[in-house]
N, C-alpha and C. Protein backbone atom coordinates (compact mmCIF):
# COMPACT_ATOMS: atom_id res chain seq x y z
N UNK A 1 0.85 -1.17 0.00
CA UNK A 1 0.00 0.00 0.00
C UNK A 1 0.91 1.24 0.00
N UNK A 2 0.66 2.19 -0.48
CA UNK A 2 1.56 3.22 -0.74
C UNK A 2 1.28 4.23 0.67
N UNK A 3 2.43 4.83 0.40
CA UNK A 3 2.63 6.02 1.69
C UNK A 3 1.35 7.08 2.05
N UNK A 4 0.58 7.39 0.56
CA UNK A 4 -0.46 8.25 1.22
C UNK A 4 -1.68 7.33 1.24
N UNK A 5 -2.01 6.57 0.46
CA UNK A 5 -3.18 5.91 1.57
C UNK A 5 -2.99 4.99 2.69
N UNK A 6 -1.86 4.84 3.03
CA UNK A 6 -1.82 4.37 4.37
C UNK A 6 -1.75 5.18 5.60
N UNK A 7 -1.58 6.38 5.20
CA UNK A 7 -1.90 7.64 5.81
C UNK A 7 -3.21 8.15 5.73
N UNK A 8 -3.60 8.20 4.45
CA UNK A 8 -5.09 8.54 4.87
C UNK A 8 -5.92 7.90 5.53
N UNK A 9 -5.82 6.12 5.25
CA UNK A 9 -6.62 5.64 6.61
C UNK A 9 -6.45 5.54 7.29
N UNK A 10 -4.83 5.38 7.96
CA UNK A 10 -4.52 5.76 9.10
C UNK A 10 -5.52 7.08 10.08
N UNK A 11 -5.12 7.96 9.23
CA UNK A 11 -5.57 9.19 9.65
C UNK A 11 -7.61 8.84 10.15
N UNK A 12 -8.01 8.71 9.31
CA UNK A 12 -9.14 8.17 9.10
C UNK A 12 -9.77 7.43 10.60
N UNK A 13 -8.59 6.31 10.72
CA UNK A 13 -9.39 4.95 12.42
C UNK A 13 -8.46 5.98 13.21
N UNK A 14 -7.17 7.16 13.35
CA UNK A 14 -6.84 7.81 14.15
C UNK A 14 -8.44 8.41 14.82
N UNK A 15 -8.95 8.88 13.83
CA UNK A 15 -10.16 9.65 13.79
C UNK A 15 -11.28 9.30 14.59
N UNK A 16 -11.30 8.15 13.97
CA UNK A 16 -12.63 7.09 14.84
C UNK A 16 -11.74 6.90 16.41
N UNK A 17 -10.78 6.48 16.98
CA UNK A 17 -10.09 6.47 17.46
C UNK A 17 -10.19 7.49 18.65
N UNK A 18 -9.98 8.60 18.10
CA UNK A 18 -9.93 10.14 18.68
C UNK A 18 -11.64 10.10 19.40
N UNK A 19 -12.17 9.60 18.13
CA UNK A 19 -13.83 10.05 18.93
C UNK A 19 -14.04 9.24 19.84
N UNK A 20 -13.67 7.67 20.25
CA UNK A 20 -13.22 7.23 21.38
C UNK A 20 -13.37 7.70 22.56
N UNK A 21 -11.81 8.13 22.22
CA UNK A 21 -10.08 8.68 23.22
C UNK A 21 -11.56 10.32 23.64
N UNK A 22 -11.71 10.81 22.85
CA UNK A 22 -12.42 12.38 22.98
C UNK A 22 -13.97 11.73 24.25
N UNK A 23 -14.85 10.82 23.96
CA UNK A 23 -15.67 10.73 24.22
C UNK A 23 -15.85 10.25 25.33
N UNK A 24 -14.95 9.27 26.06
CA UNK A 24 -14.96 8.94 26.83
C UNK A 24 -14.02 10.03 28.14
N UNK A 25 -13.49 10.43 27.49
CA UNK A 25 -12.35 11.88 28.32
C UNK A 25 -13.75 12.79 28.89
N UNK A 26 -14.52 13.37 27.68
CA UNK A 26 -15.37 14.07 28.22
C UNK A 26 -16.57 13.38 29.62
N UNK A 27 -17.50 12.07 29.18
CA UNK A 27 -17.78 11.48 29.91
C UNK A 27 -17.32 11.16 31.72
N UNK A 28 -16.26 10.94 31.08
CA UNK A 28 -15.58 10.39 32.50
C UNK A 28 -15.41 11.90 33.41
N UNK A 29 -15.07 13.12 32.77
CA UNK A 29 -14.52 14.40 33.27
C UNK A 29 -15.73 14.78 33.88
N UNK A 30 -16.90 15.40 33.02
CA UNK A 30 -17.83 15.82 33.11
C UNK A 30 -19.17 15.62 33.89
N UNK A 31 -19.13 13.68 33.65
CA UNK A 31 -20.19 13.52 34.38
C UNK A 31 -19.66 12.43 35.37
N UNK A 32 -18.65 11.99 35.10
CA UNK A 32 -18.22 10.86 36.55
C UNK A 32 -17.09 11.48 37.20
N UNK A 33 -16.76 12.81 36.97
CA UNK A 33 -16.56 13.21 38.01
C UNK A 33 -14.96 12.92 38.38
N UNK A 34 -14.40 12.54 37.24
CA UNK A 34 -12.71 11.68 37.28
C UNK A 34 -11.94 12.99 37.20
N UNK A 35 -10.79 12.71 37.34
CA UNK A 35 -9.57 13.84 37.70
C UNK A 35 -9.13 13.69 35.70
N UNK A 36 -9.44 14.92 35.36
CA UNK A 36 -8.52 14.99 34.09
C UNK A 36 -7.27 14.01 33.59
N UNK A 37 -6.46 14.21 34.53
CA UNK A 37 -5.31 13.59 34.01
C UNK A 37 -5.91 11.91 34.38
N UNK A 38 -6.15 11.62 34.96
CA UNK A 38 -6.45 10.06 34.91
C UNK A 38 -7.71 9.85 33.78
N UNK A 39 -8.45 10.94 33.61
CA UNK A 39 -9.78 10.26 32.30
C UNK A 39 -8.89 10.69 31.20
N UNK A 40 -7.78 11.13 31.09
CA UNK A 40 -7.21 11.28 29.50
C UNK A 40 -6.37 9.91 29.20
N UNK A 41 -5.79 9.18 30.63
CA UNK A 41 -5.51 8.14 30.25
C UNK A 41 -6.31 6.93 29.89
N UNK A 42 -7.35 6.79 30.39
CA UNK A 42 -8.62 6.07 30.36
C UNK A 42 -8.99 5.98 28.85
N UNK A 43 -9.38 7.63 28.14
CA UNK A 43 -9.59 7.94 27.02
C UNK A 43 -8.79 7.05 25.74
N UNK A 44 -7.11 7.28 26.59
CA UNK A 44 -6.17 6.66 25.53
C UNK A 44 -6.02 5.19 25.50
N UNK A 45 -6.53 4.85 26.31
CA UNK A 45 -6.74 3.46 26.36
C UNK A 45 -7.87 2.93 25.35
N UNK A 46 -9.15 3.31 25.26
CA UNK A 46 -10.23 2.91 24.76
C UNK A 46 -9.92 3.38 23.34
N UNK A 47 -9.40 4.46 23.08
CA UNK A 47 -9.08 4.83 21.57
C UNK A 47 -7.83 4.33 20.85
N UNK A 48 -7.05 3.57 22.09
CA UNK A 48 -5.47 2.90 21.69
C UNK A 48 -6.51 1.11 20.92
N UNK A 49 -7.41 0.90 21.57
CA UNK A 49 -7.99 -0.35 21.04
C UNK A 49 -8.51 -0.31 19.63
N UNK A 50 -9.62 0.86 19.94
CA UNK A 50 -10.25 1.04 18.50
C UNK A 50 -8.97 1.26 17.29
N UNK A 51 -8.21 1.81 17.47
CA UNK A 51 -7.13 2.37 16.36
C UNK A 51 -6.39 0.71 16.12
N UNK A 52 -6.09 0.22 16.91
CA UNK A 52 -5.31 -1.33 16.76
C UNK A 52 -5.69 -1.73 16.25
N UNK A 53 -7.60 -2.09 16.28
CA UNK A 53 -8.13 -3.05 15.16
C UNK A 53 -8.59 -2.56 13.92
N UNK A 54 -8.60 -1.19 13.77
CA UNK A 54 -8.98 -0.38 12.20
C UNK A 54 -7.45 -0.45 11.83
N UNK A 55 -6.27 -0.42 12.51
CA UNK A 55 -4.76 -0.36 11.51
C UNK A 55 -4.41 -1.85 11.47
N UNK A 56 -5.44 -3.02 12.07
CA UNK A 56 -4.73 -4.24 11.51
C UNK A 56 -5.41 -4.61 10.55
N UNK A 57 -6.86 -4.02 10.63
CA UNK A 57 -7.81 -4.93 9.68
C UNK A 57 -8.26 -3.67 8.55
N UNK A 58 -7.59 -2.50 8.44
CA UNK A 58 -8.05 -1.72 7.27
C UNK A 58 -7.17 -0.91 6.68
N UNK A 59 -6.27 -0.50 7.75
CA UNK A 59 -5.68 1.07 7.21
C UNK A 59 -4.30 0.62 6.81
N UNK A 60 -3.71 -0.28 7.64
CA UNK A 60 -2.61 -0.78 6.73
C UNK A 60 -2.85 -2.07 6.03
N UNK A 61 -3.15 -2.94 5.87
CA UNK A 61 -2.94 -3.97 5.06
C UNK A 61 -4.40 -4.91 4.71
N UNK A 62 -5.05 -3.76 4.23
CA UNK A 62 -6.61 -4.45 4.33
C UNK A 62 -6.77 -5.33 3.44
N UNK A 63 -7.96 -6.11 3.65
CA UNK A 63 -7.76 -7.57 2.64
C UNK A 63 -7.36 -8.59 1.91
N UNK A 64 -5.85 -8.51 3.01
CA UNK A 64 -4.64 -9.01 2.75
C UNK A 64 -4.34 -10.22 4.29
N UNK A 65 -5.23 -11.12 4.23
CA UNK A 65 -5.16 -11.96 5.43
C UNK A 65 -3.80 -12.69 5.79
N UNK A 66 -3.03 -12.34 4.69
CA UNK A 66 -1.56 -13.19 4.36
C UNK A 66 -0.82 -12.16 5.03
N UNK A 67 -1.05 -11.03 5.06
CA UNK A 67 -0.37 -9.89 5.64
C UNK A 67 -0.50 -9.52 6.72
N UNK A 68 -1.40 -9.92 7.06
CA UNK A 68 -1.72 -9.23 8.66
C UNK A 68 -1.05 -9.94 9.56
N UNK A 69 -0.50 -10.63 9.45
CA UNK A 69 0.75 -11.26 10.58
C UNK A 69 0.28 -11.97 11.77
N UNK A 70 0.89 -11.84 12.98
CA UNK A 70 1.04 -12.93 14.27
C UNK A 70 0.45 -11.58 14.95
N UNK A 71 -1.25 -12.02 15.31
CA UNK A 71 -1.88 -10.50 16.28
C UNK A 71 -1.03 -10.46 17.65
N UNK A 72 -0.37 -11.63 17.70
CA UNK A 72 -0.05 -11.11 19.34
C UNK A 72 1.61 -10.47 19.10
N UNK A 73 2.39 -10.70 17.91
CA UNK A 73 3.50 -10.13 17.87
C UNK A 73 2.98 -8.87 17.56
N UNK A 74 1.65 -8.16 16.95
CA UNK A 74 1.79 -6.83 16.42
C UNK A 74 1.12 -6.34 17.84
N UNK A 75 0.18 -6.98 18.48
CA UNK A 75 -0.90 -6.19 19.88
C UNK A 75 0.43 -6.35 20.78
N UNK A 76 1.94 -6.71 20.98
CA UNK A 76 2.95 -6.27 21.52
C UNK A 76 3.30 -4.83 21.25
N UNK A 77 4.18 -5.21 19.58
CA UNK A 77 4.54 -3.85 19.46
C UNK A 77 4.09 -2.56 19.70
N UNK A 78 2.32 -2.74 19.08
CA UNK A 78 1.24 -1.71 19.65
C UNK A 78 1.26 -1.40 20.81
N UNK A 79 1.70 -2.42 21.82
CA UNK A 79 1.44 -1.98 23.13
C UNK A 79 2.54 -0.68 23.62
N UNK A 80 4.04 -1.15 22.75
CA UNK A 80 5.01 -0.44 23.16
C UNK A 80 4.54 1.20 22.50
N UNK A 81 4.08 0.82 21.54
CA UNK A 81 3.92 2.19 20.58
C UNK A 81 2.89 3.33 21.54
N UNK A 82 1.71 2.17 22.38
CA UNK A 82 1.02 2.83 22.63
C UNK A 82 1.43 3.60 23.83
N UNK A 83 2.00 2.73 24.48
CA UNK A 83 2.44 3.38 25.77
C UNK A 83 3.18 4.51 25.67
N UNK A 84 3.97 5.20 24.42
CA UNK A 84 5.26 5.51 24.49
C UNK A 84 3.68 7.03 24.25
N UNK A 85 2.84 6.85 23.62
CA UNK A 85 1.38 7.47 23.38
C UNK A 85 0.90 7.98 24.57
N UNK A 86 0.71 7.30 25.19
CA UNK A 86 -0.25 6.98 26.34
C UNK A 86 0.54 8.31 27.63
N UNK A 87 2.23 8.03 27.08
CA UNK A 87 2.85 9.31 28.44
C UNK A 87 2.87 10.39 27.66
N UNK A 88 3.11 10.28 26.55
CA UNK A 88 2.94 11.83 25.95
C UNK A 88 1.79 12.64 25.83
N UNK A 89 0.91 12.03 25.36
CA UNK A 89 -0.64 12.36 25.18
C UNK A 89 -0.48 12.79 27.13
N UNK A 90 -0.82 12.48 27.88
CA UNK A 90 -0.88 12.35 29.34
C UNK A 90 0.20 13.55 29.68
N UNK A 91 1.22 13.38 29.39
CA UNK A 91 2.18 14.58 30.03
C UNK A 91 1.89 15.84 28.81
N UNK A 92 1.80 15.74 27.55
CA UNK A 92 1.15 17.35 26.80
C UNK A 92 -0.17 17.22 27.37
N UNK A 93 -1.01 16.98 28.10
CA UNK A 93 -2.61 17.59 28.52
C UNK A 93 -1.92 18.55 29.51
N UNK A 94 -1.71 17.56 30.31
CA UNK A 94 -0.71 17.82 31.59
C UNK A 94 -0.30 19.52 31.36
N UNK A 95 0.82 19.56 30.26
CA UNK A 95 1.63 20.93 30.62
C UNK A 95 0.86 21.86 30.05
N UNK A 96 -0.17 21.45 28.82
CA UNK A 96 -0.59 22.54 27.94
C UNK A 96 -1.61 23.09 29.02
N UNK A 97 -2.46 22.28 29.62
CA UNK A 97 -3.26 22.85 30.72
C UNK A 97 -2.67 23.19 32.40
N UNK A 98 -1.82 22.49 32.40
CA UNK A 98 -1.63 23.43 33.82
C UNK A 98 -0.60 24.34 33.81
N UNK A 99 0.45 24.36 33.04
CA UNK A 99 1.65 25.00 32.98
C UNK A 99 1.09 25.97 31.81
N UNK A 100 0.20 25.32 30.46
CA UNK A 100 0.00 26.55 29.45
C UNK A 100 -1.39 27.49 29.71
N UNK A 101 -2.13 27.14 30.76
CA UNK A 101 -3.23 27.64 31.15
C UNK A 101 -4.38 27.35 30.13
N UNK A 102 -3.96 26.35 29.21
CA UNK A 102 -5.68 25.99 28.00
C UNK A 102 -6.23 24.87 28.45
N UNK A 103 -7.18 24.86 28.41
CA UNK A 103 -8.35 24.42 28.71
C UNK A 103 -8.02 22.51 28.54
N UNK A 104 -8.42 22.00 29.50
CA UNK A 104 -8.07 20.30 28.94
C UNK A 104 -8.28 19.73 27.64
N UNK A 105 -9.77 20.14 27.01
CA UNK A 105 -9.94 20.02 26.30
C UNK A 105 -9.36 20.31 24.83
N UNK A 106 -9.00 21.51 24.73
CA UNK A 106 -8.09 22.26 23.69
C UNK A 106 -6.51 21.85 23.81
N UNK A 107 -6.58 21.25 25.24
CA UNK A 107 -5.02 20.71 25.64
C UNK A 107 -4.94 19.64 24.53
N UNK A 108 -5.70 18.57 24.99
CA UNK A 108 -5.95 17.29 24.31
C UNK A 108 -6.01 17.29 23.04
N UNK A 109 -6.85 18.01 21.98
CA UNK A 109 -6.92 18.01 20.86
C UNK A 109 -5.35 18.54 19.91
N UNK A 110 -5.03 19.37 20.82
CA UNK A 110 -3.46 19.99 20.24
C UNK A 110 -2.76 18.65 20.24
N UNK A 111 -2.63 18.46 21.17
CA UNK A 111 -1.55 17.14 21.81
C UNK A 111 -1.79 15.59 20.99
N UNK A 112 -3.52 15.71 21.18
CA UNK A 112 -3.24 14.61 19.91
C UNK A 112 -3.34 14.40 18.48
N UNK A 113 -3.03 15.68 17.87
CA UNK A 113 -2.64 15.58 16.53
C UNK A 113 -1.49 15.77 16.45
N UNK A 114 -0.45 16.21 17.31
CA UNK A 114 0.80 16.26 17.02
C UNK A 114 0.94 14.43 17.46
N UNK A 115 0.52 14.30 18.20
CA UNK A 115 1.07 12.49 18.73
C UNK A 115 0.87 12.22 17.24
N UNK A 116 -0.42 11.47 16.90
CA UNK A 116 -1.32 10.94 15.74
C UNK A 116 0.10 11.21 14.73
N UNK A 117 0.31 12.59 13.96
CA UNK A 117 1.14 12.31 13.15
C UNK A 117 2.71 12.20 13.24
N UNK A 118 3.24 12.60 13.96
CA UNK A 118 4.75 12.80 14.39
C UNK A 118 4.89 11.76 15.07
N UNK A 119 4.11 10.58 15.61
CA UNK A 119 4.71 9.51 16.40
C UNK A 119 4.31 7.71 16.23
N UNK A 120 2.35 8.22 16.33
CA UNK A 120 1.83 6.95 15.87
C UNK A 120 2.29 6.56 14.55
N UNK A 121 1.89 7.47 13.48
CA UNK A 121 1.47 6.79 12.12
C UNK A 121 3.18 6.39 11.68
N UNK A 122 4.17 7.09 12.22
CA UNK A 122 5.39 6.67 11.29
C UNK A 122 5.80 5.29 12.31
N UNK A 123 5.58 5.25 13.83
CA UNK A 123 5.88 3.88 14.61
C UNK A 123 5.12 2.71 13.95
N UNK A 124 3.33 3.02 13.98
CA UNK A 124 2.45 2.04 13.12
C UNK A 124 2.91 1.55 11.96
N UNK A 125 3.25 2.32 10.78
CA UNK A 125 3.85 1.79 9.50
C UNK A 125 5.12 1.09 9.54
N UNK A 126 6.11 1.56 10.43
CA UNK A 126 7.44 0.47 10.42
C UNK A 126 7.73 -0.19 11.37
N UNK A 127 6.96 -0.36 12.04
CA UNK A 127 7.19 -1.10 13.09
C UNK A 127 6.10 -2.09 13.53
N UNK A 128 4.69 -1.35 14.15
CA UNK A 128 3.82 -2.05 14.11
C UNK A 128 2.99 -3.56 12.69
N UNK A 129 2.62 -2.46 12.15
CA UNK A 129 2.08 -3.09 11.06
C UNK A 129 2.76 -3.22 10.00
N UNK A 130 4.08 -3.49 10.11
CA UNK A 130 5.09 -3.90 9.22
C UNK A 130 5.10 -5.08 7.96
């Protein structure tokens, strides 16, 4: 699959992903009452799943059952990828809102489009879903 549509669907289950990671952040903040920094990790958790199974089964190597490899060697690597996700996303909410004074919300959305492209999609393509 070539470099830009594996980016665009990438981008694409990032997306679905995000509405996740976004939906459950708000939920948890808003109405259960959770401490920001622990519902953004929560968030990245539930949207680290959805994104795993749209980049094994669509965005990189879709309808290619020969390709999709050993799920538990790639739901490893993912795990490393995600985690490496999971503190950044978590430490940019972190500084943009308490140290930059914006809003969690506006924290989060900054923070995870710089993750999404500068970290996931180039770890996902050579490493993960290799």
């Amino acid at each position: 699959m070539t470099l830009f549509k594996s980016f665009h669907r990438s981008q694409v289950a990032a997306l679905a992903a995000t509405i996740a990671d976004f939906g459950s952040l708000v939920l948890l903040v808003e109405f259960a009452h959770v401490w920001y920094v622990a519902a953004t990790a929560m968030g990245a958790l539930f949207g680290a799943v959805t994104n795993f199974l749209l980049g094994r089964h669509w965005a990189f190597h879709p309808g290619d059952p020969e390709r999709l490899g050993d799920v538990r060697a790639q739901a490893r690597r993912y795990a490393l990828v995600s985690a490496g996700s999971l503190v950044l996303n978590t430490l940019g909410v972190y500084l943009f809102t308490d140290i930059g004074g914006l809003r969690y919300i506006v924290s989060k959305a900054t923070v995870a489009i710089l993750i999404s492209v500068f970290f996931n999609f180039p770890l996902h393509r050579a490493f993960v879903f290799r």
